[in-house]
C-alpha atoms as a PDB file:
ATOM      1  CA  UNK A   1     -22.754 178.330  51.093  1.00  0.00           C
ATOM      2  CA  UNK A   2     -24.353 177.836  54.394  1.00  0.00           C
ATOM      3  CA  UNK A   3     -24.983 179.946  57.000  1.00  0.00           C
ATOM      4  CA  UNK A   4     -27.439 180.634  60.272  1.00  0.00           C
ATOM      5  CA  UNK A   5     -27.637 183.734  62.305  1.00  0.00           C
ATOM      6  CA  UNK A   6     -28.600 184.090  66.372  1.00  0.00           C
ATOM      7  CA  UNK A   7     -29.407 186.759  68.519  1.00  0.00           C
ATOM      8  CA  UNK A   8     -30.228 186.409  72.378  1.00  0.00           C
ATOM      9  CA  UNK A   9     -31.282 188.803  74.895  1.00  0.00           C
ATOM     10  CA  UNK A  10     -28.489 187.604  77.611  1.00  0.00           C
ATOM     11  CA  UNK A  11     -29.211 187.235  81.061  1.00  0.00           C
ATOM     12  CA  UNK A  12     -28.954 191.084  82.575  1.00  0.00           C
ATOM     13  CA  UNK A  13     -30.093 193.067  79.615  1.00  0.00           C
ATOM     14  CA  UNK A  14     -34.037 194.030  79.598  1.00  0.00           C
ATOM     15  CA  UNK A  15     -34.399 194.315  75.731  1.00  0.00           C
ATOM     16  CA  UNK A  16     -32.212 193.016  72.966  1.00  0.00           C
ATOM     17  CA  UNK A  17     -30.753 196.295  71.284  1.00  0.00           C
ATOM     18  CA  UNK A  18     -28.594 193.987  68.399  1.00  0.00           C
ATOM     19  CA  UNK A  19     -30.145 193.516  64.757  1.00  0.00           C
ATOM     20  CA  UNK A  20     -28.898 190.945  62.679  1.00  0.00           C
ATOM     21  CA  UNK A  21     -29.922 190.415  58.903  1.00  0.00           C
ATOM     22  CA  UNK A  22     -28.433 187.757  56.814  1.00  0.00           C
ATOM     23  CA  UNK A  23     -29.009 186.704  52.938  1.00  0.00           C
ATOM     24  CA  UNK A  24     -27.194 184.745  50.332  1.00  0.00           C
ATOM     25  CA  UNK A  25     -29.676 186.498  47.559  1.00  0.00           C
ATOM     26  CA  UNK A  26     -27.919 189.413  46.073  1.00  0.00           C
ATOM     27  CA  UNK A  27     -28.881 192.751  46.762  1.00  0.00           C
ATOM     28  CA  UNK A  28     -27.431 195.336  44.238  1.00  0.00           C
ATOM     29  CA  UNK A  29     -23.926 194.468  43.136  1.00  0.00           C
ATOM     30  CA  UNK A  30     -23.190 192.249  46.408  1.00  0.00           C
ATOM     31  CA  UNK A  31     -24.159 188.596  45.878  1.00  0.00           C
ATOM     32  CA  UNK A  32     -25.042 188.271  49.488  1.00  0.00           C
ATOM     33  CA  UNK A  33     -25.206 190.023  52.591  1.00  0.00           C
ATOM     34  CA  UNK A  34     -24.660 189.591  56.387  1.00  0.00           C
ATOM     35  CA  UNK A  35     -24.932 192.537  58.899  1.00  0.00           C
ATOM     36  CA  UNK A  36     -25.193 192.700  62.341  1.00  0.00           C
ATOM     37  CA  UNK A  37     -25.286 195.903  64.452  1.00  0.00           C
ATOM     38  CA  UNK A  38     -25.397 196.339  68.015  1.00  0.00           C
ATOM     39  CA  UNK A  39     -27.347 199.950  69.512  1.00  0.00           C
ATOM     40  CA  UNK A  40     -26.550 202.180  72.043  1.00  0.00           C
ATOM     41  CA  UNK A  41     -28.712 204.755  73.308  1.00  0.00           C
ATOM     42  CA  UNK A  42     -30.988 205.765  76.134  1.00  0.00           C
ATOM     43  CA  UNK A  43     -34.718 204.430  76.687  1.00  0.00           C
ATOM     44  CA  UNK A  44     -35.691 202.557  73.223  1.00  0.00           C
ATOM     45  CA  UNK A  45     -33.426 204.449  71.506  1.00  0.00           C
ATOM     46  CA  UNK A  46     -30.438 201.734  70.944  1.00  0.00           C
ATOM     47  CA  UNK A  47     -32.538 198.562  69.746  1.00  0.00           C
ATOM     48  CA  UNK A  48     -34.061 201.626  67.311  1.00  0.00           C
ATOM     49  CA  UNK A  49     -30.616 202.144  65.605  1.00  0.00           C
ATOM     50  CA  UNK A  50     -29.365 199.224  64.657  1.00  0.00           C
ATOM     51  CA  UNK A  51     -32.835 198.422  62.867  1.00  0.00           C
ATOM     52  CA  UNK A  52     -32.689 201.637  61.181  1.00  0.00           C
ATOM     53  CA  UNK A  53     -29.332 201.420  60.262  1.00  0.00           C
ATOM     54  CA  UNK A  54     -29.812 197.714  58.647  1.00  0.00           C
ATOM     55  CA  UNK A  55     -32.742 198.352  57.190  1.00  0.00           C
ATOM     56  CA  UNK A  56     -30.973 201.785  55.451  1.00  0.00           C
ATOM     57  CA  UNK A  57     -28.505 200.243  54.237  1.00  0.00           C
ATOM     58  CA  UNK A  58     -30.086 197.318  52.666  1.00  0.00           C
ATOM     59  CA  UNK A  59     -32.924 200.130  51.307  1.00  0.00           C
ATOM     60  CA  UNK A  60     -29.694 201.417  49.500  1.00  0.00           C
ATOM     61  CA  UNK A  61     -28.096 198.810  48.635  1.00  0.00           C
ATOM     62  CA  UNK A  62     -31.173 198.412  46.601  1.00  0.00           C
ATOM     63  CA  UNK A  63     -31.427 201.617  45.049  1.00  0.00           C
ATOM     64  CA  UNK A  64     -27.751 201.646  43.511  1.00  0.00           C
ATOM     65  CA  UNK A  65     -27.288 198.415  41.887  1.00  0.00           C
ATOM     66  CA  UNK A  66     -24.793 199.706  39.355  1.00  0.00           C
ATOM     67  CA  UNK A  67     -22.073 200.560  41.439  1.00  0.00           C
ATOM     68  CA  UNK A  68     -18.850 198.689  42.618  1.00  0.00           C
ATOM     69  CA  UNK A  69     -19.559 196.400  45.417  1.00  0.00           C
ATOM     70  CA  UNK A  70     -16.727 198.605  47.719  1.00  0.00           C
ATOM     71  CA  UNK A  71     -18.299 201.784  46.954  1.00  0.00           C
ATOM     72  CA  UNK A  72     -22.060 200.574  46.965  1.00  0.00           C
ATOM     73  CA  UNK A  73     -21.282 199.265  50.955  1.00  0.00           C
ATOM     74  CA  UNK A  74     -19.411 201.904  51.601  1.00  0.00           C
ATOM     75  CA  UNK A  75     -22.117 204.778  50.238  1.00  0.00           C
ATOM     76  CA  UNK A  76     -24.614 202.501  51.737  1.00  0.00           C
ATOM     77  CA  UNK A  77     -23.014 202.789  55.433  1.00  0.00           C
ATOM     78  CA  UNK A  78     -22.424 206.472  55.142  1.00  0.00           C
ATOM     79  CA  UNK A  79     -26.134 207.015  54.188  1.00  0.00           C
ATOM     80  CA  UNK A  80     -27.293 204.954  57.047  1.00  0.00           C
ATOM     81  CA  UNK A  81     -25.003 207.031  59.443  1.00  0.00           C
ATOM     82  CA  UNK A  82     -26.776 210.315  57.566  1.00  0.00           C
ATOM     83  CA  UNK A  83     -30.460 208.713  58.565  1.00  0.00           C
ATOM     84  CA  UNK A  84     -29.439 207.553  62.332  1.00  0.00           C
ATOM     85  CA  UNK A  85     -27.804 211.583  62.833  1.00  0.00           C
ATOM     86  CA  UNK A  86     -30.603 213.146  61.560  1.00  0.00           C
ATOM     87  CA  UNK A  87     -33.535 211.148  63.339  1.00  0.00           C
ATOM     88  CA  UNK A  88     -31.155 211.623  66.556  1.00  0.00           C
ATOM     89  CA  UNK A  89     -31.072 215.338  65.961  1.00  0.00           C
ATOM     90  CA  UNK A  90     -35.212 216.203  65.661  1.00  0.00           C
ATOM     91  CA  UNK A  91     -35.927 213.817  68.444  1.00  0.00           C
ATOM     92  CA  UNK A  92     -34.575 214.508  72.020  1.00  0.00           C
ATOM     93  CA  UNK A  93     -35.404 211.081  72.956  1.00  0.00           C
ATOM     94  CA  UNK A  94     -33.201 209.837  70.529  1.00  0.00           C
ATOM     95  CA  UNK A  95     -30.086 212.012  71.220  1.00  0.00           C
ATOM     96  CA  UNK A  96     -27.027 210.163  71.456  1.00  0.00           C
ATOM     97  CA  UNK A  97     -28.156 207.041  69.416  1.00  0.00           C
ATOM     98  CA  UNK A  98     -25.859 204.790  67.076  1.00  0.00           C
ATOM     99  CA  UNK A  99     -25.135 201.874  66.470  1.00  0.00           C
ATOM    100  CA  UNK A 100     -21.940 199.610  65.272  1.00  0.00           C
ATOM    101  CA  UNK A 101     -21.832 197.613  62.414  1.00  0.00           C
ATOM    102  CA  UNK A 102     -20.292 194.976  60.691  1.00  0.00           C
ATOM    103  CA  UNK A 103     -20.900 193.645  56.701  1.00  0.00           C
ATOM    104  CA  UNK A 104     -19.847 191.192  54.683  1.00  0.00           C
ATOM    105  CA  UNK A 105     -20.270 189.629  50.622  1.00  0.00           C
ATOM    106  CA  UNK A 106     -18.501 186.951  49.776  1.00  0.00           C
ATOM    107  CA  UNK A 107     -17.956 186.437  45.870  1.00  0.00           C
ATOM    108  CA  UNK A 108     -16.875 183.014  45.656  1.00  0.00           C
ATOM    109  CA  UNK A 109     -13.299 182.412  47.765  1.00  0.00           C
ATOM    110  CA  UNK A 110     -13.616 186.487  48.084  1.00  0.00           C
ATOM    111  CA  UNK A 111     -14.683 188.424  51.313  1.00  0.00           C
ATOM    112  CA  UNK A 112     -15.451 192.335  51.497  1.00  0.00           C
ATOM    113  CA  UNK A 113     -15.891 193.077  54.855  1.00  0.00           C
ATOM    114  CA  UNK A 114     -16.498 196.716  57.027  1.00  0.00           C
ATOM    115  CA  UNK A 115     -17.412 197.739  59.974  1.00  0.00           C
ATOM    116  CA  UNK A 116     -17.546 200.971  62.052  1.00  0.00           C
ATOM    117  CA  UNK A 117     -17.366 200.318  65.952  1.00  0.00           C
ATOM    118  CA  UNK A 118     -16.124 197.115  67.806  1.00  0.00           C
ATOM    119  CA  UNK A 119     -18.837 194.218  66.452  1.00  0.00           C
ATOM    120  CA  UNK A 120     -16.354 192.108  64.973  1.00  0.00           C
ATOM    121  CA  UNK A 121     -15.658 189.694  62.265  1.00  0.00           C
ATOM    122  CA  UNK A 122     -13.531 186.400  62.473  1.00  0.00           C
ATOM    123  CA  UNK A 123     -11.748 183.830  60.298  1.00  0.00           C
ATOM    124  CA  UNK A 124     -11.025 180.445  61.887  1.00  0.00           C
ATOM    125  CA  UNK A 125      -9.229 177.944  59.170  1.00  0.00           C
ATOM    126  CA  UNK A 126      -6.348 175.541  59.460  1.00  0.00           C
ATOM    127  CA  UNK A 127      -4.220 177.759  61.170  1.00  0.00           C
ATOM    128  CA  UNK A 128      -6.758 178.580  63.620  1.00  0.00           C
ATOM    129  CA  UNK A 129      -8.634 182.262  64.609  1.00  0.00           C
ATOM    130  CA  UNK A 130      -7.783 185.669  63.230  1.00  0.00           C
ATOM    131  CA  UNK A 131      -9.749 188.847  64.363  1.00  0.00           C
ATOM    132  CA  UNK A 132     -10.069 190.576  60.445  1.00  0.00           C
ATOM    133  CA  UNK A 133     -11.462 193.876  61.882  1.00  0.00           C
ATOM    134  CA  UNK A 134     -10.266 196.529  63.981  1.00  0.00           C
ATOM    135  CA  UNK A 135     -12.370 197.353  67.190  1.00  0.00           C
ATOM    136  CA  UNK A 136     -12.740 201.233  66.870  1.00  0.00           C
ATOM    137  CA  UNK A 137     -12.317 201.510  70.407  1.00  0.00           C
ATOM    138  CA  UNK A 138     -10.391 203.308  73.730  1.00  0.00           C
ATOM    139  CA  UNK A 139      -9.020 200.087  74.538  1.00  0.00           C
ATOM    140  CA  UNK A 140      -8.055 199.049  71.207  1.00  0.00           C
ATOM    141  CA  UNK A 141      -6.330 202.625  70.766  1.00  0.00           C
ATOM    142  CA  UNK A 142      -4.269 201.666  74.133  1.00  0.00           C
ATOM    143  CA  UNK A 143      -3.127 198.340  72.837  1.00  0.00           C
ATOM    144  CA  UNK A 144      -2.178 200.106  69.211  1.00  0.00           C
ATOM    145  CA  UNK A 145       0.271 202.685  70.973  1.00  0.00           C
ATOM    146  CA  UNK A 146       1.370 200.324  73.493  1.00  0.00           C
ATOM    147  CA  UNK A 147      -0.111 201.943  76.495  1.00  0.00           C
ATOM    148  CA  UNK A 148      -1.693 198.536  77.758  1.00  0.00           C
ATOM    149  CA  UNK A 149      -0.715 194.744  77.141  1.00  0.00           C
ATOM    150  CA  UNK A 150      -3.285 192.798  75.976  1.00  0.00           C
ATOM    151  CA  UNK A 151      -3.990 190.763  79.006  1.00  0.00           C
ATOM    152  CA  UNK A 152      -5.238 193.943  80.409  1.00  0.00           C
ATOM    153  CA  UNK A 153      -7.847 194.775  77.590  1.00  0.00           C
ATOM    154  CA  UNK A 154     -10.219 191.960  78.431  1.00  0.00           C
ATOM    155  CA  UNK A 155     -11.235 193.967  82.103  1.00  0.00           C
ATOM    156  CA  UNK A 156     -10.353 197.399  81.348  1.00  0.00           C
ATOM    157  CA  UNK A 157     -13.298 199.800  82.551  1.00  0.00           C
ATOM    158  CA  UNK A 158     -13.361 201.018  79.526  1.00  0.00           C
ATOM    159  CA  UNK A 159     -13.392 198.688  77.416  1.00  0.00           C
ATOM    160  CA  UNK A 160     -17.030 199.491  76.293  1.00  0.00           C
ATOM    161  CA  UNK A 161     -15.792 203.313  75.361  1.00  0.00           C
ATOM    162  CA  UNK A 162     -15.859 203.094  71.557  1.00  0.00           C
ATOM    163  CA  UNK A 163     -14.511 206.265  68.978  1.00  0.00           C
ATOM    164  CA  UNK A 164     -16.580 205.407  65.838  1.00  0.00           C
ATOM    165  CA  UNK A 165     -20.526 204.931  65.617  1.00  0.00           C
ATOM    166  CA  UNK A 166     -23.166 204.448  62.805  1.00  0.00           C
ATOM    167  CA  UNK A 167     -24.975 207.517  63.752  1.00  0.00           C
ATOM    168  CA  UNK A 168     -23.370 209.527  66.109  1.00  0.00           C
ATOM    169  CA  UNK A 169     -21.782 212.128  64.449  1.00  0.00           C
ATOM    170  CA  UNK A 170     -22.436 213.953  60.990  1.00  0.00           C
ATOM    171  CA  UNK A 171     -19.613 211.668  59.212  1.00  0.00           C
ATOM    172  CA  UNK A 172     -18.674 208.042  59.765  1.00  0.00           C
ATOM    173  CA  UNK A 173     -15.679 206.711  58.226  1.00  0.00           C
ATOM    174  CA  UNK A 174     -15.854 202.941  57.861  1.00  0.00           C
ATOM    175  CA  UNK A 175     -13.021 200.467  57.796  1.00  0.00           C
ATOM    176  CA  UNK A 176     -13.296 197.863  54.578  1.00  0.00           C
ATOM    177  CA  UNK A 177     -11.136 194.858  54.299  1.00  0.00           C
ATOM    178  CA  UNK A 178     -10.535 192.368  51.453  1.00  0.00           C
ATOM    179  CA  UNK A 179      -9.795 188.358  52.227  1.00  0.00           C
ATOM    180  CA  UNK A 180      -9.154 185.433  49.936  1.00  0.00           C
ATOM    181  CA  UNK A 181     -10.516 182.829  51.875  1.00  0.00           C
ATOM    182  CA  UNK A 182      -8.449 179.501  52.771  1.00  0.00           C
ATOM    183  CA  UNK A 183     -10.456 176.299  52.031  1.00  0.00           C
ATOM    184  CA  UNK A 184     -12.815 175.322  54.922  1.00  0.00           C
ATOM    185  CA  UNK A 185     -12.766 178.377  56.170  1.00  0.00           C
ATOM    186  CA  UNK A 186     -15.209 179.361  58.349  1.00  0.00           C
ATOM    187  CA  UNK A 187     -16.866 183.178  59.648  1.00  0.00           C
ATOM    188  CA  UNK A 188     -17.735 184.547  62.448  1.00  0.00           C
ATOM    189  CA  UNK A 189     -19.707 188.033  62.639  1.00  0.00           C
ATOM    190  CA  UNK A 190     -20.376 188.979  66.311  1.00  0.00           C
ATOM    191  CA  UNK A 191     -21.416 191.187  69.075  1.00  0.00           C
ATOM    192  CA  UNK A 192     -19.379 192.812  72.146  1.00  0.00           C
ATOM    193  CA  UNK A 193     -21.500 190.449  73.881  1.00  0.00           C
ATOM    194  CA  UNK A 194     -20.010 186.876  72.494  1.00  0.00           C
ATOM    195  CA  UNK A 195     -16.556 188.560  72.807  1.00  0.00           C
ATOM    196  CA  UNK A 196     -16.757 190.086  76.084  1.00  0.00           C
ATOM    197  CA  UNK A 197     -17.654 186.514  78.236  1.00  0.00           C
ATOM    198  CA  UNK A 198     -15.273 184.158  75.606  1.00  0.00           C
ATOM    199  CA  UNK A 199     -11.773 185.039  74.940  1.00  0.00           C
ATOM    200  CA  UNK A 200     -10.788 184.192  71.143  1.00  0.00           C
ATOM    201  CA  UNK A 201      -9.333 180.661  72.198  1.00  0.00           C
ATOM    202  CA  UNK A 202     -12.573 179.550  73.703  1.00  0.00           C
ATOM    203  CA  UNK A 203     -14.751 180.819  70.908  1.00  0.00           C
ATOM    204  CA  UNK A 204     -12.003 178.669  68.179  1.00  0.00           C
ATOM    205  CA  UNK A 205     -12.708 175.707  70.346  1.00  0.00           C
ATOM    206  CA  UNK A 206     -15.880 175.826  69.610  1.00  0.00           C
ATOM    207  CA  UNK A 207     -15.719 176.140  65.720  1.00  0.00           C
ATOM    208  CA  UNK A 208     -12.755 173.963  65.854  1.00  0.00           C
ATOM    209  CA  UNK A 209     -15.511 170.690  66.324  1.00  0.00           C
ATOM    210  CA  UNK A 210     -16.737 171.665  63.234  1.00  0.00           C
ATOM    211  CA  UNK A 211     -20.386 170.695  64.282  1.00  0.00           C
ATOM    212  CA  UNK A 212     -23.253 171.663  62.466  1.00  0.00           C
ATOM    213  CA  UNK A 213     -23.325 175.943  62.533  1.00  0.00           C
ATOM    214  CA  UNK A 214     -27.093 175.733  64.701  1.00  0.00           C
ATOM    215  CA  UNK A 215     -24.942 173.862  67.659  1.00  0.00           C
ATOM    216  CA  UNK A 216     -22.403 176.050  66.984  1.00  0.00           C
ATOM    217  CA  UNK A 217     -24.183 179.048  67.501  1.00  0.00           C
ATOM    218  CA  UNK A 218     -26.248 177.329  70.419  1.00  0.00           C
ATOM    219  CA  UNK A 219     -23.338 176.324  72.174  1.00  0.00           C
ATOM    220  CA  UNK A 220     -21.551 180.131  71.516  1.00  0.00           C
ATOM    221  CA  UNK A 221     -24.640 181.190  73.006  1.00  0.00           C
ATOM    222  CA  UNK A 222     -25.105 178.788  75.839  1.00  0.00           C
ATOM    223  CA  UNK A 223     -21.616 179.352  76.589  1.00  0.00           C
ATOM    224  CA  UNK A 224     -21.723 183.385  77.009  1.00  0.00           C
ATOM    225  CA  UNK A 225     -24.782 183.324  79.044  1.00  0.00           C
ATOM    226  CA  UNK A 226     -23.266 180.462  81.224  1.00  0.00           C
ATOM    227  CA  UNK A 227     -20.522 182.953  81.680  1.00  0.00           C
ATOM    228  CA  UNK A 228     -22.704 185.926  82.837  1.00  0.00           C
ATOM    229  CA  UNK A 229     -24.498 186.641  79.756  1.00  0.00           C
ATOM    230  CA  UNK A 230     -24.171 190.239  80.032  1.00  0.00           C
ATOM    231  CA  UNK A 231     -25.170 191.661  77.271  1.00  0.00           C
ATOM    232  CA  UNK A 232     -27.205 191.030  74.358  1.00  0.00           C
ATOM    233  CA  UNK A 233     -25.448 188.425  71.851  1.00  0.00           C
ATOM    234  CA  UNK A 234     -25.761 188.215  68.032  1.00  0.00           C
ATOM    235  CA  UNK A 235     -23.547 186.095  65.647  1.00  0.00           C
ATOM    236  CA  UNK A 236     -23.717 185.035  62.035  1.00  0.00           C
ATOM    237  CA  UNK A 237     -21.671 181.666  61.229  1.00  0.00           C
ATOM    238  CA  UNK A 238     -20.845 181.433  57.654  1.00  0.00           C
ATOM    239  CA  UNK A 239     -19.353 178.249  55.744  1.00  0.00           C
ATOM    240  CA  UNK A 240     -18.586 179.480  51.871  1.00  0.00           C
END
């Protein structure tokens, strides 16, 4: 397996609120992990979120090793959701924080994947790129019942309006998806703020050159900052 991770601070944002953590060492029952997890919040309060949540999660991870890999990520998630609320609720400066999140473990040809929010993960093989997750989103909600086409998601004003956060309420309720890989298939975890300056066909031309994954998350990350950068932009590339 290879894999390299990549976070940059974009070209408007003052402080990078994303946190990325990638290993191929197992942890519990998964035999690797990659999360990444972009904060929102006032003040300090965002970039604080997504640590916490990683760091939770992976603390858990940790402490369960006998459970199913499904039900280990998913207890995992919901615990870090618990941590976020309740930090949120005894510090006013904090109210409102969360994060989203995305995870994956491969087991050989075999990816678990979840996420809460709209940090997404992608598949580009032979027959090109595939969006696995589900943005938990306003937008996305449009598009499912056919209130907006999907030209008019990319500029919607509320496109950044998203119904599910690590944090922000009591309970969080995670998506999970299973995926047996193609051959040469390659991953893409990201940020709203890869997806937001590259439309899907400009990120697959990209991967399509097959270069090495640090030009390929250089050039990601050149790209969306020669677009306008504006946000914060994390990615983990993943080769099995």
């Amino acid at each position: 397996m290879e894999f390299y991770s990549k976070t940059d601070q974009g070209r408007v944002r003052s402080q990078n609120e994303d946190f990325i953590y990638a290993s191929d060492r197992p942890i519990g029952q998964l035999p690797n992990v990659f999360l990444l997890a972009d904060g929102m919040g006032g003040s300090n309060a965002g970039e604080y979120a997504s640590r916490l949540a990683v760091e939770s999660l992976i603390s858990d991870l940790r402490s369960h090793p006998e459970q199913a890999p499904v039900e280990a990520l998913k207890e995992s998630i919901e615990g870090a959701n618990r941590t976020i609320f309740q930090e949120a609720k005894n510090d006013s400066e904090k109210k409102g924080m969360g994060t989203t999140l995305v995870a994956c473990s491969l087991m050989g040809m075999d990816l678990l994947v979840a996420n809460v929010g709209d940090s997404r993960l992608y598949l580009y093989d032979h027959r090109g790129i595939r969006q696995l997750t589900r943005d938990h989103s306003f937008v996305e909600e449009l598009l499912r019942t056919g209130k907006i086409q999907p030209e008019d998601a990319r500029n919607h004003p509320k496109k950044h309006f998203i119904t599910r956060a690590v944090g922000a309420e009591e309970e969080v309720k995670p998506d999970f998806f299973e995926e047996q890989l193609a051959p040469e298939t390659e991953i893409l975890l990201c940020t709203d703020g890869l997806t937001d300056m590259l439309s899907d066909d400009e990120i697959a031309e990209i991967l399509q050159k097959r270069l090495p994954l640090s030009e390929e998350a250089d050039l990601l990350v050149e790209t969306a900052n020669e677009y306008g950068g504006k946000d914060n932009i994390s990615l983990i590339l993943i080769r099995p």
